[in-house]
Protein backbone atom coordinates (compact mmCIF):
# COMPACT_ATOMS: atom_id res chain seq x y z
CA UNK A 1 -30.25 -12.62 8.92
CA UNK A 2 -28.43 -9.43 7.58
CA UNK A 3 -31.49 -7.40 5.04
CA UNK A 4 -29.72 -4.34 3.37
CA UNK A 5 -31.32 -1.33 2.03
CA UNK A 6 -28.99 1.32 -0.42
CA UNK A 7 -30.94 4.12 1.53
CA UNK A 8 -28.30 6.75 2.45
CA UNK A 9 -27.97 8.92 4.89
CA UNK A 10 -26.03 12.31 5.34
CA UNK A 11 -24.60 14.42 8.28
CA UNK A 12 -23.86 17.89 8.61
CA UNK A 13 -21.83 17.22 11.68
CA UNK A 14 -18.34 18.36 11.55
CA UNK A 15 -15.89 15.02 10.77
CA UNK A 16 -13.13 13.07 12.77
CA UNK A 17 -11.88 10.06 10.83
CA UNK A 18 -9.62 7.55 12.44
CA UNK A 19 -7.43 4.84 10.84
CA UNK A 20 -6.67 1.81 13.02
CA UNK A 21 -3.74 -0.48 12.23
CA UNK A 22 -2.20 -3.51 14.44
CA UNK A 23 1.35 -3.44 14.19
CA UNK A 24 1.66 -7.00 13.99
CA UNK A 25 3.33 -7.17 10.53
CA UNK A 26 3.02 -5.35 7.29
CA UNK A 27 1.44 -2.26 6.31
CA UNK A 28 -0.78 -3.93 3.68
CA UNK A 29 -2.27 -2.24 0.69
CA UNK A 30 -5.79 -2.89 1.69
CA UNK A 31 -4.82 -0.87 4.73
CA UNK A 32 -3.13 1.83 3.24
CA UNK A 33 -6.43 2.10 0.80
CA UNK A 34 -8.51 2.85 4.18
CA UNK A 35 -6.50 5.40 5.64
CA UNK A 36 -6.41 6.53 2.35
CA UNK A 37 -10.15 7.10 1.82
CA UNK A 38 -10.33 8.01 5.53
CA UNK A 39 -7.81 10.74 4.93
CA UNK A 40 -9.74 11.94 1.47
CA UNK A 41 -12.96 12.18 3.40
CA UNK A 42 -11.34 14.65 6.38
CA UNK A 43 -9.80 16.97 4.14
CA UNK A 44 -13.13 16.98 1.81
CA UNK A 45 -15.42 17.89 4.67
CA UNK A 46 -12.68 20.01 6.07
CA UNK A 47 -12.47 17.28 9.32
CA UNK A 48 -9.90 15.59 10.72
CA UNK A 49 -7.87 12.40 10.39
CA UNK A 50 -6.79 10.69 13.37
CA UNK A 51 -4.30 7.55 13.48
CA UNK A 52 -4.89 4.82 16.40
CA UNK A 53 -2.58 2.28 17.18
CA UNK A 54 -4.25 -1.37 18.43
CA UNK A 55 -0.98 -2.44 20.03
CA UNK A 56 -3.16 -4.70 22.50
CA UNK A 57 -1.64 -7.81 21.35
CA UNK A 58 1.63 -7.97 23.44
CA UNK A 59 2.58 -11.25 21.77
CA UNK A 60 2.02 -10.07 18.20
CA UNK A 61 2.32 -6.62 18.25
CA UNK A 62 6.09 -4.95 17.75
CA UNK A 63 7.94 -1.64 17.99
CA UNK A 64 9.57 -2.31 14.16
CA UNK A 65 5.45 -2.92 12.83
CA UNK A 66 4.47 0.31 14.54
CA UNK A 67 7.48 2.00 12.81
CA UNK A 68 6.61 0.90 9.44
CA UNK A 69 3.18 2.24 9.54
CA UNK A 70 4.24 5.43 10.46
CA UNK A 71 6.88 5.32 7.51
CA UNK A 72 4.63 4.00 5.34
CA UNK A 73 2.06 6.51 6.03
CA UNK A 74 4.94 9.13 6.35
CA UNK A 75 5.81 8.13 2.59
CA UNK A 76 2.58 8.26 1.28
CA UNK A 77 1.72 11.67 3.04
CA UNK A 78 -1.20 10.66 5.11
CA UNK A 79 -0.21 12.59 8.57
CA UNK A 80 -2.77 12.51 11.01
CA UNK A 81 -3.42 15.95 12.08
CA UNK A 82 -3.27 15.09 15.91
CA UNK A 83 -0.63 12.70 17.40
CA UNK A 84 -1.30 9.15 17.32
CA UNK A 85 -3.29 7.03 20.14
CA UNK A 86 -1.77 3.86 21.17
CA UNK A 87 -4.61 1.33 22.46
CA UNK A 88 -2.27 0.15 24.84
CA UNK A 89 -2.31 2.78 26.93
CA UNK A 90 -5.69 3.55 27.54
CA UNK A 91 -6.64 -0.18 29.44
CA UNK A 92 -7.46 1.40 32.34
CA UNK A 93 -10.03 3.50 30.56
CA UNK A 94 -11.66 0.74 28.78
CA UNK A 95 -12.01 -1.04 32.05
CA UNK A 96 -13.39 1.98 33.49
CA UNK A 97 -16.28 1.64 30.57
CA UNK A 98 -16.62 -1.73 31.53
CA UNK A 99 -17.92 -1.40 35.13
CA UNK A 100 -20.15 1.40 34.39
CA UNK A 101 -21.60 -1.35 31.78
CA UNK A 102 -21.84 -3.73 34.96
CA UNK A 103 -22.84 -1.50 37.24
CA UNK A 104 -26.03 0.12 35.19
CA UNK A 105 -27.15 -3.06 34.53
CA UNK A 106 -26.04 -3.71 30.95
CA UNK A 107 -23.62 -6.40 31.74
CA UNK A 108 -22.61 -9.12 34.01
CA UNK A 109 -20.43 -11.62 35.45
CA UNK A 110 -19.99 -14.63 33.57
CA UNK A 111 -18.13 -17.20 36.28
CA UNK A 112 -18.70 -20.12 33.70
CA UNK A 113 -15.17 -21.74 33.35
CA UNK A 114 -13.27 -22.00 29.69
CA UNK A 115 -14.49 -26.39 30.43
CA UNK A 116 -18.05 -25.56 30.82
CA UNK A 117 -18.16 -22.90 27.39
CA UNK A 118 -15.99 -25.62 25.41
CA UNK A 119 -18.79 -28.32 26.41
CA UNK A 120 -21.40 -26.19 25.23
CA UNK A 121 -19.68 -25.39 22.17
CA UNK A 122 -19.98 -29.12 21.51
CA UNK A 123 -23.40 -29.64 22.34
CA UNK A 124 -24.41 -26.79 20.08
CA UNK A 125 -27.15 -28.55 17.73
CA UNK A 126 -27.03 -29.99 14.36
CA UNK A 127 -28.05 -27.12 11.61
CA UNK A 128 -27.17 -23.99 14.39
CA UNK A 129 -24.75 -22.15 12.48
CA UNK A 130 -23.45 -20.25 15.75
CA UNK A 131 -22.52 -21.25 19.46
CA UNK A 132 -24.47 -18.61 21.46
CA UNK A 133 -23.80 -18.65 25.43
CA UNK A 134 -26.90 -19.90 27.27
CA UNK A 135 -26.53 -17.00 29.75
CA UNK A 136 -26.14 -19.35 32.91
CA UNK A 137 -24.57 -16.60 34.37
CA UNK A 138 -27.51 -13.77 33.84
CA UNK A 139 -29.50 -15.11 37.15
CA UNK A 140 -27.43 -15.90 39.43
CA UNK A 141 -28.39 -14.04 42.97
CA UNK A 142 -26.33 -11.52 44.93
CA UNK A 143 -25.29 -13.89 47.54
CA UNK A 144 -23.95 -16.57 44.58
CA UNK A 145 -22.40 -13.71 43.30
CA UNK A 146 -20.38 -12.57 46.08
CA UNK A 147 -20.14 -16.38 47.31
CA UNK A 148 -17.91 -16.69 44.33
CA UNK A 149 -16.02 -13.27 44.46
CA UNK A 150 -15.06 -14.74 48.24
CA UNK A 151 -14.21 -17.84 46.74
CA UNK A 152 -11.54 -15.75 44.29
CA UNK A 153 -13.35 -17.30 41.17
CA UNK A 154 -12.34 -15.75 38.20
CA UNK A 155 -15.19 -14.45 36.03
CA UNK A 156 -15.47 -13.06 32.14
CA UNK A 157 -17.70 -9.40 31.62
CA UNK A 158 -20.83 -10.11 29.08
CA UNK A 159 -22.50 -7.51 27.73
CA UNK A 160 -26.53 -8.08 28.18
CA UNK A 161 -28.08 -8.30 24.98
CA UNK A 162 -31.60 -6.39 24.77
CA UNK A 163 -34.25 -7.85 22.77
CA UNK A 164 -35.27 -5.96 19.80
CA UNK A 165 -32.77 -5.80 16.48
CA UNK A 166 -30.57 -3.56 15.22
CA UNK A 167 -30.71 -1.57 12.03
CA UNK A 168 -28.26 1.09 11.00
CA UNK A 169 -27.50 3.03 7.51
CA UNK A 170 -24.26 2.17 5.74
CA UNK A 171 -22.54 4.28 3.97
CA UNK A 172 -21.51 1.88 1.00
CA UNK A 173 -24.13 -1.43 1.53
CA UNK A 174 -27.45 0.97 2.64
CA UNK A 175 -29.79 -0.05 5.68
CA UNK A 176 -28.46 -3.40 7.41
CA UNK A 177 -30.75 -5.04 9.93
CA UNK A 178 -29.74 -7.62 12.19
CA UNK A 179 -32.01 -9.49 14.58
CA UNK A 180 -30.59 -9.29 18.69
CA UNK A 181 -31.35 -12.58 18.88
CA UNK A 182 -28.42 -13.42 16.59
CA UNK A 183 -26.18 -12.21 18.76
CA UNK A 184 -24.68 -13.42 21.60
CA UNK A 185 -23.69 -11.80 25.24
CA UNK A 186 -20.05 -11.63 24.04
CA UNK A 187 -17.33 -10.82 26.11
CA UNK A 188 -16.05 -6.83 27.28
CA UNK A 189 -13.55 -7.86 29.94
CA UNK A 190 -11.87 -11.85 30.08
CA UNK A 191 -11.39 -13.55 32.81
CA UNK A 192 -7.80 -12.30 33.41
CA UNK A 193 -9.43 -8.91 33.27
CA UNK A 194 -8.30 -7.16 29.70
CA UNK A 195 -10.37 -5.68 27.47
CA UNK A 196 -11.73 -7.30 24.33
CA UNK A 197 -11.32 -5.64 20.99
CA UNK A 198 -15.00 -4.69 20.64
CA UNK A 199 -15.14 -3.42 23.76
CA UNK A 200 -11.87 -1.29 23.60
CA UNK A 201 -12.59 -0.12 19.99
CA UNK A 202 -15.72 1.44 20.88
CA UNK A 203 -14.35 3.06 24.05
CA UNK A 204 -11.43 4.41 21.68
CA UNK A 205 -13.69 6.07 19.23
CA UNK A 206 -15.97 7.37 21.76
CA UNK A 207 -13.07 9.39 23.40
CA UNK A 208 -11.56 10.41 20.08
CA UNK A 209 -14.89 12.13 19.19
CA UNK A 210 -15.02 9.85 16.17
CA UNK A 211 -17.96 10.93 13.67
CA UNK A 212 -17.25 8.32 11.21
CA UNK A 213 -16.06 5.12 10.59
CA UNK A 214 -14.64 3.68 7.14
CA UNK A 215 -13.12 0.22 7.29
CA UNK A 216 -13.23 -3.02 5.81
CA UNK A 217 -16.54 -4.63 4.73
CA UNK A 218 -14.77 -7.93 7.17
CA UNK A 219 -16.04 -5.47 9.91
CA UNK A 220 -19.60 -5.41 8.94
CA UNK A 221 -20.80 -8.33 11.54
CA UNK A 222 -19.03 -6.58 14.34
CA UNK A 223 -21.20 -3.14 13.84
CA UNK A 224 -24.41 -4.25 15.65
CA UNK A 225 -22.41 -5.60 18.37
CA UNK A 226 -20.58 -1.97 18.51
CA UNK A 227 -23.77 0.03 18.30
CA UNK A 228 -25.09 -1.67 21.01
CA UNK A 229 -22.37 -0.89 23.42
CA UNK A 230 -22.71 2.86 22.44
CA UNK A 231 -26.47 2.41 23.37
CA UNK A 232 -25.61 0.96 26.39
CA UNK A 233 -22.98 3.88 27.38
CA UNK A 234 -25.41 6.53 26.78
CA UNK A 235 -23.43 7.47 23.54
CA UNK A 236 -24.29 7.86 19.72
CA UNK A 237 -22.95 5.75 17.35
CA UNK A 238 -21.08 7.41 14.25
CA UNK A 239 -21.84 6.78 10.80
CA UNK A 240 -20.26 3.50 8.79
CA UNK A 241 -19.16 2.92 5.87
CA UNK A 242 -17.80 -0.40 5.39
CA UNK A 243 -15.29 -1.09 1.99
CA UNK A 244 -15.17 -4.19 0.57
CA UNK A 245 -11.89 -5.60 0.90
CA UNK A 246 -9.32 -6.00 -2.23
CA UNK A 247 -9.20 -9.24 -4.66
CA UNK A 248 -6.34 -10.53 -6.43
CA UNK A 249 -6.77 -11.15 -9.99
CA UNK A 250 -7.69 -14.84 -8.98
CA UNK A 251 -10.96 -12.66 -6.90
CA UNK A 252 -9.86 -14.13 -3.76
CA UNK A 253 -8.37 -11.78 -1.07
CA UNK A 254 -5.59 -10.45 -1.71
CA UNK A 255 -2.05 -11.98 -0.22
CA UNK A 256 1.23 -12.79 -0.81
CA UNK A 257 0.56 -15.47 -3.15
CA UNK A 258 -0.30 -12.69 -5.29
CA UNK A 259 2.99 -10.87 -5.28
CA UNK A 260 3.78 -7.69 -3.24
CA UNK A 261 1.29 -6.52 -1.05
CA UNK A 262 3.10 -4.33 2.08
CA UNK A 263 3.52 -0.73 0.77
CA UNK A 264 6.92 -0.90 1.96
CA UNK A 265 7.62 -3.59 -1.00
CA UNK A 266 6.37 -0.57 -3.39
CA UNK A 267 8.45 1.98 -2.01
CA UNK A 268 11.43 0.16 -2.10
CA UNK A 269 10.56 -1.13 -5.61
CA UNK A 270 10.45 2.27 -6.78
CA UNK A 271 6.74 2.88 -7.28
CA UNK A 272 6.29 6.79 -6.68
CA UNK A 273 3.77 8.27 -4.11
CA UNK A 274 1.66 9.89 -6.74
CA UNK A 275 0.89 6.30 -8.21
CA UNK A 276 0.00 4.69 -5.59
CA UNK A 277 -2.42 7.34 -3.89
CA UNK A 278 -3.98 7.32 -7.96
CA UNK A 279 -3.75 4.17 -8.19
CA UNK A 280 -5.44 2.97 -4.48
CA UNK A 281 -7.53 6.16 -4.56
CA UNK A 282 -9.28 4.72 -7.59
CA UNK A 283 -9.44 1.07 -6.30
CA UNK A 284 -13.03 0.93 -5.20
CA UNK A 285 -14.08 4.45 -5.68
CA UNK A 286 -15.21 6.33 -8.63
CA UNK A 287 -15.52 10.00 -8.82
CA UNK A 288 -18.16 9.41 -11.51
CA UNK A 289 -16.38 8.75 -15.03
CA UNK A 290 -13.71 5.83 -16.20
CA UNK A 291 -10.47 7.87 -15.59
CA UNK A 292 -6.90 6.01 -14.65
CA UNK A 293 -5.29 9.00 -14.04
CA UNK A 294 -6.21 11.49 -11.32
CA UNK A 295 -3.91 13.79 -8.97
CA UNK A 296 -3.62 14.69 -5.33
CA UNK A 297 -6.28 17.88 -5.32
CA UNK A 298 -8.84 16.00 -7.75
CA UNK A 299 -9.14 13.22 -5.46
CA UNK A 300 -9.83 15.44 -2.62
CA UNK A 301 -12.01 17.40 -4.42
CA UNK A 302 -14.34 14.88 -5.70
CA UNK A 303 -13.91 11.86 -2.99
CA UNK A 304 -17.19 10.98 -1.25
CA UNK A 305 -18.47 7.94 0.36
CA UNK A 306 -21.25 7.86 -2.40
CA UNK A 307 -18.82 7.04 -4.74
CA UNK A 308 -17.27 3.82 -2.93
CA UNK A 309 -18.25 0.45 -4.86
CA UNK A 310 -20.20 -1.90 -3.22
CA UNK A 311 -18.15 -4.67 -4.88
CA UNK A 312 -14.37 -5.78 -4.38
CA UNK A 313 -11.94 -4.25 -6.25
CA UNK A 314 -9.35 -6.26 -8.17
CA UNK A 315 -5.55 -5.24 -7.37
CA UNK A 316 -3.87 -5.17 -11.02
CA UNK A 317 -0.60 -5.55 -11.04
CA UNK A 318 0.03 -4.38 -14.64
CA UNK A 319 -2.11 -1.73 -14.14
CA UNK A 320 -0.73 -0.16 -11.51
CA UNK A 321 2.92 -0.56 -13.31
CA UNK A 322 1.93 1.34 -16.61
CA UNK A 323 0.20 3.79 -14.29
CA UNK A 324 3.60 4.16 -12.48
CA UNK A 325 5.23 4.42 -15.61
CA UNK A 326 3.40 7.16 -16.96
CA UNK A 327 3.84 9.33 -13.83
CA UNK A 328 7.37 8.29 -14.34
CA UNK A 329 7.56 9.73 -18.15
CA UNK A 330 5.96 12.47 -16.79
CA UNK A 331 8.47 13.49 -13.93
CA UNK A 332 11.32 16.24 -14.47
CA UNK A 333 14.97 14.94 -12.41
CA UNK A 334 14.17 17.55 -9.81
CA UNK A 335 10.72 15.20 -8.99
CA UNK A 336 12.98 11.77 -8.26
CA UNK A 337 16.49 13.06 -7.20
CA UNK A 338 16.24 11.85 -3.76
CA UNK A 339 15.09 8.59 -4.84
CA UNK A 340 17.47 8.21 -7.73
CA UNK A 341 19.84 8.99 -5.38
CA UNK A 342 19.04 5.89 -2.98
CA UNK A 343 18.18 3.32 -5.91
CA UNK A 344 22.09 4.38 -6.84
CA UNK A 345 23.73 4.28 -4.06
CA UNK A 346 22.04 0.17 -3.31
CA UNK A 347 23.17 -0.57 -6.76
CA UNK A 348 26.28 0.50 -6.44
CA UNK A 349 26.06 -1.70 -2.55
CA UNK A 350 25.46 -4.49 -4.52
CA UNK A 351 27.75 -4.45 -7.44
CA UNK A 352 25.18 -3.31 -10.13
CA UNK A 353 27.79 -0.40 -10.43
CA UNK A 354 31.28 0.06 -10.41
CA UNK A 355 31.06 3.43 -8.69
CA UNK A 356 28.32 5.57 -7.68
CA UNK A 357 27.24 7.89 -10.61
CA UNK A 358 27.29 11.96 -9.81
CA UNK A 359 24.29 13.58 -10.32
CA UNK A 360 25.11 14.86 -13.89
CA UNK A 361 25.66 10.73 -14.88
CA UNK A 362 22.36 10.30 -13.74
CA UNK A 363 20.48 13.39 -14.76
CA UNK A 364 21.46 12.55 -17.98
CA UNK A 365 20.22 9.07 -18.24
CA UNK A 366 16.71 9.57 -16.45
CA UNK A 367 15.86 12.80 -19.38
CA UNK A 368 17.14 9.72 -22.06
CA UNK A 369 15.18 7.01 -20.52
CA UNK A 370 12.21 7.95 -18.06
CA UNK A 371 9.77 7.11 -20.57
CA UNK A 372 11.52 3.63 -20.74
CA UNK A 373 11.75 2.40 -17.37
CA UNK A 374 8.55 1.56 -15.16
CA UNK A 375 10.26 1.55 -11.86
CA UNK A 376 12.91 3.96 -10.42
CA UNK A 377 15.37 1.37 -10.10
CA UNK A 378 14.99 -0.25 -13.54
CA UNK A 379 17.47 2.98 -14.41
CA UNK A 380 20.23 0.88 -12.44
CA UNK A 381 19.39 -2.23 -13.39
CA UNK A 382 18.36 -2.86 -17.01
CA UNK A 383 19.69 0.29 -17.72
CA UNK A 384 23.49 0.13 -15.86
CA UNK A 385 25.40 0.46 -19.30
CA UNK A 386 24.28 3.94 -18.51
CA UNK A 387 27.16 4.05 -15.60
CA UNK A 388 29.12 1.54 -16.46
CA UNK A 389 31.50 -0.04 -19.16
CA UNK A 390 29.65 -3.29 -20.62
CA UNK A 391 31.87 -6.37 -19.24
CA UNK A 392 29.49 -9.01 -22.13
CA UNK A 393 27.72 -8.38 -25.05
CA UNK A 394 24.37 -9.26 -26.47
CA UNK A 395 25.11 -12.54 -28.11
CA UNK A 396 23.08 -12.36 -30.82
CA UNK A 397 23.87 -9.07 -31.38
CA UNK A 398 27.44 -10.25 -31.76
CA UNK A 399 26.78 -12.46 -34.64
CA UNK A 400 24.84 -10.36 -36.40
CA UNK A 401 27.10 -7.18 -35.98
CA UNK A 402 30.14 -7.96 -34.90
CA UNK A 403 31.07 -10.43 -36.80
CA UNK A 404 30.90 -9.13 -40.46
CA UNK A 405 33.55 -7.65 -42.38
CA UNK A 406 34.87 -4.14 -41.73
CA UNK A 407 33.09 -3.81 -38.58
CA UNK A 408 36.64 -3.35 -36.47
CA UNK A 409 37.53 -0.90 -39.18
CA UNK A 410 33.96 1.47 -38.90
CA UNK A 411 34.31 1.17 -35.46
CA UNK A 412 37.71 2.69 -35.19
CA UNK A 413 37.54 5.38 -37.66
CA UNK A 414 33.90 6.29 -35.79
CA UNK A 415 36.03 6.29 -32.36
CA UNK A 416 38.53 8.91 -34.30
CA UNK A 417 35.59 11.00 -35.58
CA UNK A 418 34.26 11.66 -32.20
CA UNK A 419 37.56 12.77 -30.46
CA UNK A 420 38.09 15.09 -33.04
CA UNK A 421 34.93 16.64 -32.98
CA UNK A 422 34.29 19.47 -30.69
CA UNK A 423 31.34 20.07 -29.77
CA UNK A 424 30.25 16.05 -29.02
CA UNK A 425 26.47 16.65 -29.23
CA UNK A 426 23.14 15.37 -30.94
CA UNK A 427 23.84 17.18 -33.94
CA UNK A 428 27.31 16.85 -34.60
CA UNK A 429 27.04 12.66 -33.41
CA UNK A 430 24.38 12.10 -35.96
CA UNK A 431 26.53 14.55 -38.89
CA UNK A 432 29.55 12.00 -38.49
CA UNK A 433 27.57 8.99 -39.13
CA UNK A 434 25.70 10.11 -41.43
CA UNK A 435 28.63 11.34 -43.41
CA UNK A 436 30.61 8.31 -42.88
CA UNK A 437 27.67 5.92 -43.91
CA UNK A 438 27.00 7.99 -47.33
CA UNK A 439 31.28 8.37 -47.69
CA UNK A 440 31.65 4.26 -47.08
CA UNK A 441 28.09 3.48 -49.50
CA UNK A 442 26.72 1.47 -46.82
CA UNK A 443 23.34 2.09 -44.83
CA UNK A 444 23.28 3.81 -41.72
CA UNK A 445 21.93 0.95 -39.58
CA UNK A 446 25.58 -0.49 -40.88
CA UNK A 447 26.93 1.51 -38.46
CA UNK A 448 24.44 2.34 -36.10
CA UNK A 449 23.80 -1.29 -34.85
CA UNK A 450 27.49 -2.12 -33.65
CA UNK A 451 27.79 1.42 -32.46
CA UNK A 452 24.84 0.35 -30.53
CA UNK A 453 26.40 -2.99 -28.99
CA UNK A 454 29.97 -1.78 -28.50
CA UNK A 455 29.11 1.33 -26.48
CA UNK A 456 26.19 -0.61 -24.37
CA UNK A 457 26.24 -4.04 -24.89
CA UNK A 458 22.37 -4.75 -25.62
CA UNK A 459 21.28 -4.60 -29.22
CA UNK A 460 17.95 -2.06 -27.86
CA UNK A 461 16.89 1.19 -26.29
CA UNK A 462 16.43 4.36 -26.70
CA UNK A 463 17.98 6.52 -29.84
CA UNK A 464 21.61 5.84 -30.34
CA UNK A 465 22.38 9.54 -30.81
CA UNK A 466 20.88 10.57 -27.58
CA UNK A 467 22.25 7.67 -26.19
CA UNK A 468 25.70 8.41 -27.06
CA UNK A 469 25.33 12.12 -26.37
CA UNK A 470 23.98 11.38 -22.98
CA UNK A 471 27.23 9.11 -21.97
CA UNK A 472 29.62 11.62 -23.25
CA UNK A 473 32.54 11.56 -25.09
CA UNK A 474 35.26 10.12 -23.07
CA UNK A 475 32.92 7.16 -22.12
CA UNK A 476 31.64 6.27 -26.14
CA UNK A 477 35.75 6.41 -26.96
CA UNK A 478 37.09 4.29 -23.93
CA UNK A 479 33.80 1.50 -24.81
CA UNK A 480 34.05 1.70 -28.52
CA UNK A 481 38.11 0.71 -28.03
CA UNK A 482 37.14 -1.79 -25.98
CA UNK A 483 34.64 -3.68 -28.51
CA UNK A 484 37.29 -3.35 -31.08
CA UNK A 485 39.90 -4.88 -29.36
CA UNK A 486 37.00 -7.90 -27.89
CA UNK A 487 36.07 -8.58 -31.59
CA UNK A 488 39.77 -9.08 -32.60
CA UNK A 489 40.46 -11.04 -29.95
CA UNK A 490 37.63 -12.94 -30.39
């Protein structure tokens, strides 16, 4: 039985952080939120944040997965400030724990093959919520000991539990408690002789000079089982602080039933680095106050385990795309050039675009329409009349503005207007129409909404003057012939 207390404790000692992937798939958000907070905490205290690869798992674990950590942590600006360990390298030195474990005493050889643990796994009684080994093992004599070494029988390495219990301070959930008697002698080594995660995860941290650990709340039963192989090394456990994991909306964990949940899928939707270290950095934490907005320096300034919630945050997927539109409306070119850049040269890939804009093209239409568009790429996509000719037109927009009388003729006397003026600008756009809609006695919406449609085929967006401006004068003549001569073909 787990008993919590929200007592707190604090340490003056100077801080090493580590976050600890497996590269067996995705870099999930709930990850990226720990090395997140990990990272916030180091450069708070002034410590250090330290990356560990668990590449253990040969069958799952792959060269692209360990790639798109370090890109996604790359993108997101979380470098570790010493190079990263890879788990996988370091067997021999978890081994090397192991037997001191065996030969101080504080484990053993556990000869008991995978038939005999299944069978007692079966037998467990009714109403026993866990299988705990029955420690046949623990007695056996020297002489049945090496009788079976001679005999080359294979044997598992058990850590000897010590009566007693084990309490230690969380840093979100308080004081947990846990009886030893709940826990079983659980595997360090397996019978083909690798390491088991406990085992090597302690070992890691040890040698890293970890201070602190902050990691998933799914972690919290493996803690006692961790402190007591510190103990039992002669080392002192760090401090915890275990976060509970992240909901979807639903308030089950989050997945992909929920939508995107790698930050790879955000980058390459065209969510910007600022909003997701606001938006994650806020996702469980709060530096006091209801804020949805909060930069960089702020969040390193105020973060503090304190401030972690003690219940599971709820990934919103609205909220996090207004937030990323705001940073968005916010941004000068200069802030998303490079990843203009790339959302126009895939469009263009696919066919979005005729040819790939120049920078000008898209300058132009990002100062029109940032405050429009809640992803980087939305400039390409619902917004492509911005680089290219329309090829359809809205078609109720047609009907109700195209298809009245005179509309061919305003068009083309609009089209003359323009390449006559000189200076094709706000100003001088808006004079013409104006002029032309007081000159011709009908309202400027007359001539505004199939301006509208011819030059970008949608009946919406942002001002028609700026709109026009920003495609220039060459492109509003060559679209607005091209409407006139669809509507009298049509």
């Amino acid at each position: 039985m787990i008993k919590r207390d929200k007592n707190i404790s604090n340490s003056n000692t100077e801080v090493r952080v580590r976050f600890a992937p497996s590269p067996t798939g995705d870099l999930h958000v709930g990850g990226v939120r720990t090395a997140l907070f990990n990272y916030l905490y180091a450069r708070h205290t002034g410590g250090k944040f330290l990356l560990r690869i668990e590449d253990t798992d040969k069958k799952r674990s792959t060269s692209q997965a360990v790639q798109v950590i370090l890109d996604g942590l790359s993108w997101l600006e979380l470098e570790p400030d010493e190079e990263p360990i890879y788990q996988s390298t370091r067997i021999d030195r978890h081994i090397e724990a192991a037997n001191k474990l065996l030969d101080s005493g504080c484990a053993y050889r556990c000869f008991c093959s995978p038939e005999r643990l299944s069978a007692l796994r079966d037998e467990k009684p009714d109403g026993e919520k866990l299988y705990m080994y029955d420690r046949h093992c623990l007695n056996l004599s020297n002489d049945e000991i090496e009788k079976k070494l001679s005999d080359g029988e294979k044997y598992a390495l058990r850590l000897k539990i010590p009566e007693g219990e084990i309490s230690f301070n969380d840093g979100v959930h308080g004081n947990i408690t846990v009886s030893n008697r709940e826990i079983d002698d659980f595997i360090l080594l397996r019978r083909d002789g690798t390491p088991t995660y406990m085992l090597a995860v302690v070992v890691d941290d040890i040698d890293m000079g970890i201070t602190n650990i902050i990691r998933g709340d799914d972690h919290i039963s493996n803690t006692p089982k961790q402190i007591l192989i510190y103990r039992a090394l002669g080392q002192t456990p760090p401090e915890f602080a275990h976060v509970p994991l992240i909901m979807g909306p639903d308030k089950k964990r989050l997945s992909k039933r929920h939508g995107a949940t790698s930050i790879t899928e955000y980058h390459n939707a065209g969510y910007l680095l600022k909003t997701m270290i606001n938006y994650l950095g806020l996702l469980g934490w709060s530096p006091g106050d209801d804020r949805n907005i909060i930069n960089h320096e702020e969040l390193i300034e105020l973060f503090d385990i304190p401030g972690i919630q003690s219940k599971s945050a709820v990934f919103d997927e609205t909220k996090v795309r207004w937030l990323n539109g705001q940073y968005l409306g916010n941004s000068e070119y200069r802030d998303v050039t490079e990843e203009l850049n790339t959302f126009a040269r895939q469009a263009t890939e696919s066919g979005m675009l005729i040819t790939m804009p120049d920078s000008k093209q898209i300058e132009a239409a990002w100062m029109l329409l940032k405050n429009r568009v809640h992803f980087l790429k939305d400039l390409f996509d619902d917004y492509r009349y911005m680089f290219r000719d329309p090829d359809s037109y809205n078609n109720k927009g047609v009907k109700k503005h195209f298809r009245k009388p005179g509309v061919t003729e305003h068009l083309e006397m609009l089209k003359n207007d323009f390449a006559n003026v000189e200076s094709f600008e706000l100003d001088s756009i808006e004079g013409i129409i104006r002029n032309r809609s007081e000159e011709w006695e009908v309202s400027a919406g007359k001539l505004i909404h199939p301006l509208r449609l011819a030059c970008s085929g949608v009946t919406g967006g942002a001002g028609l003057f700026e709109m026009l401006e920003a495609l220039g004068k060459d492109a509003v003549i060559r679209r607005i012939q091209k409407a006139v001569n669809w509507i009298s073909n049509g």
